[in-house]
Protein backbone atom coordinates (compact mmCIF):
# COMPACT_ATOMS: atom_id res chain seq x y z
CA UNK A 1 79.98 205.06 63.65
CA UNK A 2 82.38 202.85 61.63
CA UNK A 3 83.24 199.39 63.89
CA UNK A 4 86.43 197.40 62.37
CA UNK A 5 86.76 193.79 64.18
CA UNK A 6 89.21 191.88 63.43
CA UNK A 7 90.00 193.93 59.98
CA UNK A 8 86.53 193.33 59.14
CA UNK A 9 84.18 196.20 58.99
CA UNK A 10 81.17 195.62 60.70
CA UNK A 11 78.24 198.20 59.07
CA UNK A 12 75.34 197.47 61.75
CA UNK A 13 75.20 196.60 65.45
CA UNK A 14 73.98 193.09 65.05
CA UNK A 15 77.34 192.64 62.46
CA UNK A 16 79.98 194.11 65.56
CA UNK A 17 77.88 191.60 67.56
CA UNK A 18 78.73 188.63 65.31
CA UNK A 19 82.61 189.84 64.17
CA UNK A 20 83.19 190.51 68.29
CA UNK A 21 81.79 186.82 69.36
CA UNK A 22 82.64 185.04 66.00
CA UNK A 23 79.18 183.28 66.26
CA UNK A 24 75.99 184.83 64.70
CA UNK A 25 73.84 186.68 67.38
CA UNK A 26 70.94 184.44 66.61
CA UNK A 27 72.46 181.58 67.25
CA UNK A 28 72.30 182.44 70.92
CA UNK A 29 69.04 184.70 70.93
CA UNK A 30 66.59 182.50 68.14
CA UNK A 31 64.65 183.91 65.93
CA UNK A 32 61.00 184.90 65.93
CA UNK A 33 58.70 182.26 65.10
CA UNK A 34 61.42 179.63 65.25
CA UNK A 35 59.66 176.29 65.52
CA UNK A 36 60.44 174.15 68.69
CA UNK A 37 63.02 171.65 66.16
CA UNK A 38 64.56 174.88 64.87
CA UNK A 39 65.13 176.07 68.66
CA UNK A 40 66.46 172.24 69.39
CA UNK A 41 68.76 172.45 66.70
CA UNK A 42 70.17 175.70 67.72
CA UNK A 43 70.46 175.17 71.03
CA UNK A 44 72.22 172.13 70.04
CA UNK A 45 75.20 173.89 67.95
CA UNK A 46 75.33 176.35 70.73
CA UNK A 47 76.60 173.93 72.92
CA UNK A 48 79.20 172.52 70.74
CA UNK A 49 80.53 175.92 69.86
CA UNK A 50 80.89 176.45 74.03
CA UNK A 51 82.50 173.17 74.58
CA UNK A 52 84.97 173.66 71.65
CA UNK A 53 88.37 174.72 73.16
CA UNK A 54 88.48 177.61 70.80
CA UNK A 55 85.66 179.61 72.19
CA UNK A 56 86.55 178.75 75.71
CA UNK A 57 86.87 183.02 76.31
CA UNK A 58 83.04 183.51 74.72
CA UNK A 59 81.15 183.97 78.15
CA UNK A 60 83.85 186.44 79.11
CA UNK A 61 83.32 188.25 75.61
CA UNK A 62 79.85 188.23 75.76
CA UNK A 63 79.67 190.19 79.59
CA UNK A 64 82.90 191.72 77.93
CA UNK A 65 80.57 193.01 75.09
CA UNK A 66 77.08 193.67 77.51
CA UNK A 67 78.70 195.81 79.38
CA UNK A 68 80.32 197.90 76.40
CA UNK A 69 76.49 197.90 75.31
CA UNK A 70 75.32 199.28 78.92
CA UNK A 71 77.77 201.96 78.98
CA UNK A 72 77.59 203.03 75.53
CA UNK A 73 73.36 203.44 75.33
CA UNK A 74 72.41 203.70 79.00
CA UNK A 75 69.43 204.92 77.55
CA UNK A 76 68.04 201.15 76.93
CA UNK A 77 68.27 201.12 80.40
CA UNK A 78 66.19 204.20 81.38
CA UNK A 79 64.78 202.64 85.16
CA UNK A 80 62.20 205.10 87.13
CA UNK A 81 62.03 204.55 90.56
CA UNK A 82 58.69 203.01 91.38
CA UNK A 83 57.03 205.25 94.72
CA UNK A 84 55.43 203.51 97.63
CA UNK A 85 52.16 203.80 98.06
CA UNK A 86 51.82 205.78 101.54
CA UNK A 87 49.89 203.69 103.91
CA UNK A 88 47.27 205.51 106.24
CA UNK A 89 46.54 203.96 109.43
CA UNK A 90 43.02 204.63 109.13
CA UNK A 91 40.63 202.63 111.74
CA UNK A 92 38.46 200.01 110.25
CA UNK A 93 34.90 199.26 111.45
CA UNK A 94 35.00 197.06 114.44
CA UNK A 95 38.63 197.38 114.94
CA UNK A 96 40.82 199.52 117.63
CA UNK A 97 42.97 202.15 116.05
């Protein structure tokens, strides 16, 4: 599937992601083994980009975007009912059914 944002084409998920938001997706999810000053600083510039007028619509893109994700692979989402146990009443030693 070809994704053009913005007259940009994105070429992989994670690049629709970033053209969509206009912020890397790492920047909000980290990045594995990220040490504890890395994850400070990150955190850090994510709050500046939310209190910057400019990307005053992001939380509204991003459930904008997580829901386009949802209905596009429901798959990810593939929940099986879990079953109750059925619970005999069955009498116990020493105690009145």
């Amino acid at each position: 599937m070809k994704y053009i944002v913005a007259g940009h084409q994105a070429v992989t998920d994670a690049e629709f992601a970033e053209l969509a938001l206009g912020t890397p997706v790492e920047l909000w999810l980290g990045v594995e083994n990220e040490s504890d000053e890395e994850r400070a600083a990150r955190l850090d510039a994510a709050r500046d980009i939310l209190a910057d007028p400019e990307y005053r619509d992001l939380p509204d893109d991003l459930i904008r975007l997580a829901a386009q994700v949802v209905e596009d692979h429901p798959d990810l989402f593939n929940v099986v009912p879990l079953t109750r146990p059925s619970h005999r009443h069955t009498a116990r030693k020493g105690v009145a059914a």
